[in-house]
PDB file of N, CA and C in Angstrom:
ATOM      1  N   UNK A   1      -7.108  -6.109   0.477  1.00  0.00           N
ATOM      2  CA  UNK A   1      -6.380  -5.048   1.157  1.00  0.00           C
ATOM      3  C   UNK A   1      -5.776  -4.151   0.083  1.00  0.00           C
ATOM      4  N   UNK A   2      -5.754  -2.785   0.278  1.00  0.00           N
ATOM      5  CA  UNK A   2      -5.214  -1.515  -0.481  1.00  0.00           C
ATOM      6  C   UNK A   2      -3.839  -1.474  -0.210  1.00  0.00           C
ATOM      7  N   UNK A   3      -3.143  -2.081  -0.964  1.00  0.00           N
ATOM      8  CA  UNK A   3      -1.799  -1.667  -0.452  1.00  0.00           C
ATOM      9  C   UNK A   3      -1.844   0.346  -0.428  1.00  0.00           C
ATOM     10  N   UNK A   4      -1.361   0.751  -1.108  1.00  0.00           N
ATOM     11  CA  UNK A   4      -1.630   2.392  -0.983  1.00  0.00           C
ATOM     12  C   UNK A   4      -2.047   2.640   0.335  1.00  0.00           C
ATOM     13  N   UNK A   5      -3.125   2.143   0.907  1.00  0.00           N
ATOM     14  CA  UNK A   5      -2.796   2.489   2.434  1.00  0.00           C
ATOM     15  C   UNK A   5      -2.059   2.002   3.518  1.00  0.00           C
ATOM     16  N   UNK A   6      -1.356   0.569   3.183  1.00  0.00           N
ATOM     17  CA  UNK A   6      -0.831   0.059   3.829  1.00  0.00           C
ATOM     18  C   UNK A   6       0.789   0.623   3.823  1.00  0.00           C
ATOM     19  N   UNK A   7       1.118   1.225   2.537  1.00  0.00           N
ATOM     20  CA  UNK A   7       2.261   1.516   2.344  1.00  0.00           C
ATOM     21  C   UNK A   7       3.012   2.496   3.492  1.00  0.00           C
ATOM     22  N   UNK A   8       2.606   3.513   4.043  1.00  0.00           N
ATOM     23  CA  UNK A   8       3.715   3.840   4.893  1.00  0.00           C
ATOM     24  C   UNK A   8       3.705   3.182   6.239  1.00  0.00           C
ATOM     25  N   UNK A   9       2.991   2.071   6.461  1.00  0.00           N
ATOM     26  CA  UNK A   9       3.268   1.336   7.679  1.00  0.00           C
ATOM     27  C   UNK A   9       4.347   0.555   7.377  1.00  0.00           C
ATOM     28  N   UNK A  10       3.746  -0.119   6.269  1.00  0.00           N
ATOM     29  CA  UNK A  10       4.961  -1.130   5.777  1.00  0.00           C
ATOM     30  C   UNK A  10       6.188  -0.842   5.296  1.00  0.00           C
ATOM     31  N   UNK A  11       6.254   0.748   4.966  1.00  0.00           N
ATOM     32  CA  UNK A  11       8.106   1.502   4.794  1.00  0.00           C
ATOM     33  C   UNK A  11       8.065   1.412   6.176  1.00  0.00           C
ATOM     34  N   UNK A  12       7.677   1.469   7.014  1.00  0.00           N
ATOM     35  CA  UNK A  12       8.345   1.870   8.401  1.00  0.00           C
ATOM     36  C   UNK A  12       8.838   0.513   9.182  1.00  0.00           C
ATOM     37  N   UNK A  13       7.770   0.087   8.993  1.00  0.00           N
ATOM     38  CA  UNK A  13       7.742  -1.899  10.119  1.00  0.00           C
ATOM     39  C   UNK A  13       8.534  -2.776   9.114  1.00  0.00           C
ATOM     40  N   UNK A  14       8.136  -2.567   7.772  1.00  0.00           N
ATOM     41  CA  UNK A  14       8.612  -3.883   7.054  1.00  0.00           C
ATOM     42  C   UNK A  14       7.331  -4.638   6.915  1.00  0.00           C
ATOM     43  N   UNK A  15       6.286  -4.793   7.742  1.00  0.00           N
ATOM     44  CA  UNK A  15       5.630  -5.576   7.505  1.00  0.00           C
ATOM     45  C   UNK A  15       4.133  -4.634   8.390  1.00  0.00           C
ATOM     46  N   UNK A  16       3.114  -5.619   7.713  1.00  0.00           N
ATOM     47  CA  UNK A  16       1.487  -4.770   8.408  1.00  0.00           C
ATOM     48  C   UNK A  16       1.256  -5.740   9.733  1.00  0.00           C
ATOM     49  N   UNK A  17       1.860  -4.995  10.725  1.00  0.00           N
ATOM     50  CA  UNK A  17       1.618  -5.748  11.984  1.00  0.00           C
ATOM     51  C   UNK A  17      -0.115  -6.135  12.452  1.00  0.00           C
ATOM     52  N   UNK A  18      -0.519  -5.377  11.735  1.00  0.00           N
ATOM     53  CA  UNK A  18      -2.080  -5.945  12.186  1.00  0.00           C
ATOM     54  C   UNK A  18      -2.569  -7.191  12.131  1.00  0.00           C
ATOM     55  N   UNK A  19      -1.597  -8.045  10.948  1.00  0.00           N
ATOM     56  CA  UNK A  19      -1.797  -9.390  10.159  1.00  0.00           C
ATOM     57  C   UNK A  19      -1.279 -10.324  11.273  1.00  0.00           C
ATOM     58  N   UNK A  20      -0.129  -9.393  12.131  1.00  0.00           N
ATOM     59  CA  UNK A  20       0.377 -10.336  12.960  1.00  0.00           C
ATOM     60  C   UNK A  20      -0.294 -11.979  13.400  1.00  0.00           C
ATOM     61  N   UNK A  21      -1.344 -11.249  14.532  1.00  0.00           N
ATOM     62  CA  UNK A  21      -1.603 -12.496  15.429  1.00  0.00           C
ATOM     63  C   UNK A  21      -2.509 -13.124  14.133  1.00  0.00           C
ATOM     64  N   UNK A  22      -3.130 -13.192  12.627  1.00  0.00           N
ATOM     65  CA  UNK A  22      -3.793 -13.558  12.018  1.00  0.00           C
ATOM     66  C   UNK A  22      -2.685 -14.635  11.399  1.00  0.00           C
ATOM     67  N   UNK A  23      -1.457 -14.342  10.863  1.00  0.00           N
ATOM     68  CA  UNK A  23      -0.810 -14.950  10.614  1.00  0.00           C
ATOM     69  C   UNK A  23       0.744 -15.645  11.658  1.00  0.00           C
ATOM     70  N   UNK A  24      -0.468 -15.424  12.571  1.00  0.00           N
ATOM     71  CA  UNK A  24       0.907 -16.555  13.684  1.00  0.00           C
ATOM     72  C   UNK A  24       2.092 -16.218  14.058  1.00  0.00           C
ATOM     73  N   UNK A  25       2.312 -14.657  13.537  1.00  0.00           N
ATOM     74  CA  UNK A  25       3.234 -14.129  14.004  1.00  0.00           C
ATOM     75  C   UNK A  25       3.776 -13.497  15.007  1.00  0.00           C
ATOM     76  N   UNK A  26       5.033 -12.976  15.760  1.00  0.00           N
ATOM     77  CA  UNK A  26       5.002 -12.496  16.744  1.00  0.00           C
ATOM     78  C   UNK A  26       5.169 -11.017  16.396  1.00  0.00           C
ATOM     79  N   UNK A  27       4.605  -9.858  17.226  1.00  0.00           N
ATOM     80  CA  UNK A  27       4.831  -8.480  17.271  1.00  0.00           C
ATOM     81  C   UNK A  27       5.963  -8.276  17.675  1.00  0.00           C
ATOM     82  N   UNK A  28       7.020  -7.660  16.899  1.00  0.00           N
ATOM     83  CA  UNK A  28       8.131  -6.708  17.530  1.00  0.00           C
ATOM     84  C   UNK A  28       7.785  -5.638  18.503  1.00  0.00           C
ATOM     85  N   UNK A  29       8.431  -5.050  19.212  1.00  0.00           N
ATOM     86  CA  UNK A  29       8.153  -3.763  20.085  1.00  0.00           C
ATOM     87  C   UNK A  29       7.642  -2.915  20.055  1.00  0.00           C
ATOM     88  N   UNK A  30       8.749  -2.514  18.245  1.00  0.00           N
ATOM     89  CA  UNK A  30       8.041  -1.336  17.799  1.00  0.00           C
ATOM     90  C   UNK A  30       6.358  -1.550  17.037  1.00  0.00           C
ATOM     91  N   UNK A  31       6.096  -2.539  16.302  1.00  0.00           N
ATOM     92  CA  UNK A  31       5.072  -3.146  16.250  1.00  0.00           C
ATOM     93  C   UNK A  31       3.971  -2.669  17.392  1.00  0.00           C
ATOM     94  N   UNK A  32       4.118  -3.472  17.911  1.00  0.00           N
ATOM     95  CA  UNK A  32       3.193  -3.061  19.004  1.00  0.00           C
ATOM     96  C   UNK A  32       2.901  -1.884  19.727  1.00  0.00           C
ATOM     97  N   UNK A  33       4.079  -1.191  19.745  1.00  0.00           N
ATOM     98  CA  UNK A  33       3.730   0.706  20.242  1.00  0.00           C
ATOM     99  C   UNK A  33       3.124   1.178  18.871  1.00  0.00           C
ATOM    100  N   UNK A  34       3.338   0.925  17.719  1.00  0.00           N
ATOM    101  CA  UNK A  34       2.650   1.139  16.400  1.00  0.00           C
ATOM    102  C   UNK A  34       1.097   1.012  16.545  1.00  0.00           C
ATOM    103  N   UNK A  35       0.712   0.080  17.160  1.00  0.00           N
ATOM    104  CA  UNK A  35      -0.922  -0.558  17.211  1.00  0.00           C
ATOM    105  C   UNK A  35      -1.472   0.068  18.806  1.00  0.00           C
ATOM    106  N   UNK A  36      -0.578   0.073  19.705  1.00  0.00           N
ATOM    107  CA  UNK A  36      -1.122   1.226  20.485  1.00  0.00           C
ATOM    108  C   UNK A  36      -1.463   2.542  20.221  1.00  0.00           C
ATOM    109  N   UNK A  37      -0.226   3.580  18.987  1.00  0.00           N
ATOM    110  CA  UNK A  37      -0.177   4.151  18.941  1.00  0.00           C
ATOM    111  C   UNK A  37      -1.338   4.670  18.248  1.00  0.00           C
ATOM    112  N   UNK A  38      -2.196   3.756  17.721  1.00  0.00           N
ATOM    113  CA  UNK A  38      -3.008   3.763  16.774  1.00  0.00           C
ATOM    114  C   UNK A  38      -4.468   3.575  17.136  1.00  0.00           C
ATOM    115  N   UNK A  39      -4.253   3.285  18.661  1.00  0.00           N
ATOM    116  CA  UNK A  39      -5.751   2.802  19.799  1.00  0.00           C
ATOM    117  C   UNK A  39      -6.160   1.201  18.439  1.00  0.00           C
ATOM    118  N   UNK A  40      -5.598   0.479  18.108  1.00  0.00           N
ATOM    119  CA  UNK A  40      -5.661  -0.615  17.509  1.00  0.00           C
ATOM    120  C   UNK A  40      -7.094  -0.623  16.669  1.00  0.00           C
ATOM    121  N   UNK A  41      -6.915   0.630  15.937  1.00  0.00           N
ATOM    122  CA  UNK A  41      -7.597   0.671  14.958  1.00  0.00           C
ATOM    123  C   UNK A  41      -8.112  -0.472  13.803  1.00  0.00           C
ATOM    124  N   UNK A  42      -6.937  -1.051  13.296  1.00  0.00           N
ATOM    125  CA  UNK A  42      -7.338  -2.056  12.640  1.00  0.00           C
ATOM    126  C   UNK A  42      -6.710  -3.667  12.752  1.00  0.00           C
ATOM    127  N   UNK A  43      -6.750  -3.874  13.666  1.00  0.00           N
ATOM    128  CA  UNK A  43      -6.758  -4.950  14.655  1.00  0.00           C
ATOM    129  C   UNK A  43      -7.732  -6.050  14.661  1.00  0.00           C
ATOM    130  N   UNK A  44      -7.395  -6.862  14.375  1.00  0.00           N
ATOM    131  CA  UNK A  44      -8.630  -8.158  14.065  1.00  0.00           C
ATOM    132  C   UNK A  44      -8.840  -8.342  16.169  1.00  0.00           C
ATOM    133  N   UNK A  45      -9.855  -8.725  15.990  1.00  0.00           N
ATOM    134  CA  UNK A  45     -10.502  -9.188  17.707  1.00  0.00           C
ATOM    135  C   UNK A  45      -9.484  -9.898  17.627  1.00  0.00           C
ATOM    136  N   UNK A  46      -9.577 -10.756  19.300  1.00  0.00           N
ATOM    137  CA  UNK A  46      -8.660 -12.098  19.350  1.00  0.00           C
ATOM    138  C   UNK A  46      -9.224 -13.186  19.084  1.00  0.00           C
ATOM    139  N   UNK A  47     -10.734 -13.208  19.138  1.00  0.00           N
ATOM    140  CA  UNK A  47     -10.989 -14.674  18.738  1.00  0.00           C
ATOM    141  C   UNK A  47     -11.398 -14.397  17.018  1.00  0.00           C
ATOM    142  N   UNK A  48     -11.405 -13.441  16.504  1.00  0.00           N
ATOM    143  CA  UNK A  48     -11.803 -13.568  15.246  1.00  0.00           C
ATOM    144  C   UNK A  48     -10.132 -13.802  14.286  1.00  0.00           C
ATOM    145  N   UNK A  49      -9.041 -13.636  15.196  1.00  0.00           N
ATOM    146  CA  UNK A  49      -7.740 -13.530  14.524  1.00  0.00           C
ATOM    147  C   UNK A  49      -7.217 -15.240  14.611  1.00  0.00           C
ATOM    148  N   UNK A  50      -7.824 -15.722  15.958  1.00  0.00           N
ATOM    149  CA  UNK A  50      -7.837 -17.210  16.054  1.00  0.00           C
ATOM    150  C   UNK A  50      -8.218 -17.933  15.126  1.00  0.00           C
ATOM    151  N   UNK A  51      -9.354 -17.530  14.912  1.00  0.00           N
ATOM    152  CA  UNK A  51     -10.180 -17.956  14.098  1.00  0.00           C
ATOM    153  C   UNK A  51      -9.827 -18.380  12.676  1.00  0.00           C
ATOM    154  N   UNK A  52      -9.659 -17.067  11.971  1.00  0.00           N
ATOM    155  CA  UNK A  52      -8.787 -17.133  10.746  1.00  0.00           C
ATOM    156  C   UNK A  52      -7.328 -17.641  10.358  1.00  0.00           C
ATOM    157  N   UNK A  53      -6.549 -17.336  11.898  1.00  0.00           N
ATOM    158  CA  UNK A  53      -5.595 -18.093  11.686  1.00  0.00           C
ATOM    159  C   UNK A  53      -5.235 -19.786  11.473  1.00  0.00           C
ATOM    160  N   UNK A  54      -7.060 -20.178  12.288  1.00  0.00           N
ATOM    161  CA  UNK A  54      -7.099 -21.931  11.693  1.00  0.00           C
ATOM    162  C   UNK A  54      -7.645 -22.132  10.737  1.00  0.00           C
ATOM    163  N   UNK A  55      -8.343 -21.413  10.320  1.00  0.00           N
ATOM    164  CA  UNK A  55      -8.806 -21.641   8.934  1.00  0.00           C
ATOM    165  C   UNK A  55      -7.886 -21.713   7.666  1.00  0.00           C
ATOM    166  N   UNK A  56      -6.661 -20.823   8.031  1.00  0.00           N
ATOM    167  CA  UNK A  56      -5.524 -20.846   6.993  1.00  0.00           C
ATOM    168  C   UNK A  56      -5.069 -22.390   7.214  1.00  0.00           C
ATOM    169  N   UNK A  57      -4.181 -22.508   8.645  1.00  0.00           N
ATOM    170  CA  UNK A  57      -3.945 -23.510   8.365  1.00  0.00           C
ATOM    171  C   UNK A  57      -5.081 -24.568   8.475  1.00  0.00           C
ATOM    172  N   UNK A  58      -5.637 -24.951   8.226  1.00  0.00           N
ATOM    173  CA  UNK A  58      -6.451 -26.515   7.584  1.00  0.00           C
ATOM    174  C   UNK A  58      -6.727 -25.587   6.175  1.00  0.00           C
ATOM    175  N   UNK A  59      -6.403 -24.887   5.332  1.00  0.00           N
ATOM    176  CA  UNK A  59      -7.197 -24.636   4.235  1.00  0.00           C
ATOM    177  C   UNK A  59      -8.567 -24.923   3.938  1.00  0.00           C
ATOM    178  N   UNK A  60      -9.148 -24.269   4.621  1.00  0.00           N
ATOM    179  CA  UNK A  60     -10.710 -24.312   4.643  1.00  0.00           C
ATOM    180  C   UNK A  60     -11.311 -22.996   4.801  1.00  0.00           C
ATOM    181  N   UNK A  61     -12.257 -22.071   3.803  1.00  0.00           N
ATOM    182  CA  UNK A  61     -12.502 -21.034   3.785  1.00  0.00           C
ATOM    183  C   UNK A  61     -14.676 -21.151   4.679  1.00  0.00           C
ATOM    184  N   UNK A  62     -14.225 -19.962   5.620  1.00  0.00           N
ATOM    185  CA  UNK A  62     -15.818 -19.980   5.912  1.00  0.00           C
ATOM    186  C   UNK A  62     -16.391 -18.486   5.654  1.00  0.00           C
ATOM    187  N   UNK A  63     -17.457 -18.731   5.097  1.00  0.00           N
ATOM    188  CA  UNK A  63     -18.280 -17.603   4.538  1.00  0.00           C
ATOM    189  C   UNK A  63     -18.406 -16.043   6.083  1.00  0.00           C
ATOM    190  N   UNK A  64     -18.260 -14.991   5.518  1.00  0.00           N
ATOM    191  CA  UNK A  64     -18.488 -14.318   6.813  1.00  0.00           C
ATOM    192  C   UNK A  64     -19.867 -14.139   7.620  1.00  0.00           C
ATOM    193  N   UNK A  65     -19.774 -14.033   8.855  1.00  0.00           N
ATOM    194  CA  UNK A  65     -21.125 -14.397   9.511  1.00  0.00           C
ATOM    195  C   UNK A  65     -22.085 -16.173   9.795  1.00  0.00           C
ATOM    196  N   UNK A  66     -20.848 -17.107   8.966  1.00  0.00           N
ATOM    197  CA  UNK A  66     -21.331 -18.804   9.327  1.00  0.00           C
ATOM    198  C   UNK A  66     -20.335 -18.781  10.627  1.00  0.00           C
ATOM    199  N   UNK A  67     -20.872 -19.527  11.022  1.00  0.00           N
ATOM    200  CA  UNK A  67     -20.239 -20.731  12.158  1.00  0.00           C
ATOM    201  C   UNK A  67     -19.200 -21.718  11.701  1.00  0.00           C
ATOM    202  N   UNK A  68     -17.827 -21.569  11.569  1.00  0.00           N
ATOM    203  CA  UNK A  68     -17.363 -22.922  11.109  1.00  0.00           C
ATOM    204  C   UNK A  68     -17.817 -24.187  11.712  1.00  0.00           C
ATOM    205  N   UNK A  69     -18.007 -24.289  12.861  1.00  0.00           N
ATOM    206  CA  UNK A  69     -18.358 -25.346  13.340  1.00  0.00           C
ATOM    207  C   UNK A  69     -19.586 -26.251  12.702  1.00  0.00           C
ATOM    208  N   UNK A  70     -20.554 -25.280  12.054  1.00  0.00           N
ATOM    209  CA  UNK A  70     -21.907 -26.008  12.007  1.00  0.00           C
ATOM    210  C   UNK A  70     -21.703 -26.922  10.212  1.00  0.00           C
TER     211      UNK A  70
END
């Protein structure tokens, strides 16, 4: 990730709400009118944010485009 582009989200939120549901977090309000406001441009899917978010926790990295499962 570029910070430089992330930077005036993150003066504004404090934090890159997009990471949210990736990192298990909850969206604030403004957060979330932020990612509307934005037609959720860069927004992980929901099962691909699931996804990654178990992969963090068990520390286990999967290549993009494998199956963790297989």
């Amino acid at each position: 990730m570029r910070i430089g582009i992330q930077k005036p989200i993150i003066d504004r939120l404090s934090r890159y709400p997009y990471l949210n549901a990736i990192l298990g977090r909850q969206s604030a309000a403004e957060e979330e009118a932020w990612i509307e406001e934005t037609g959720h441009f860069n927004e992980a899917e929901r099962e691909v944010a699931r996804r990654i978010a178990e992969a963090v926790r068990q520390r286990r990295w999967t290549p993009l485009g494998e199956d963790p499962a297989s």
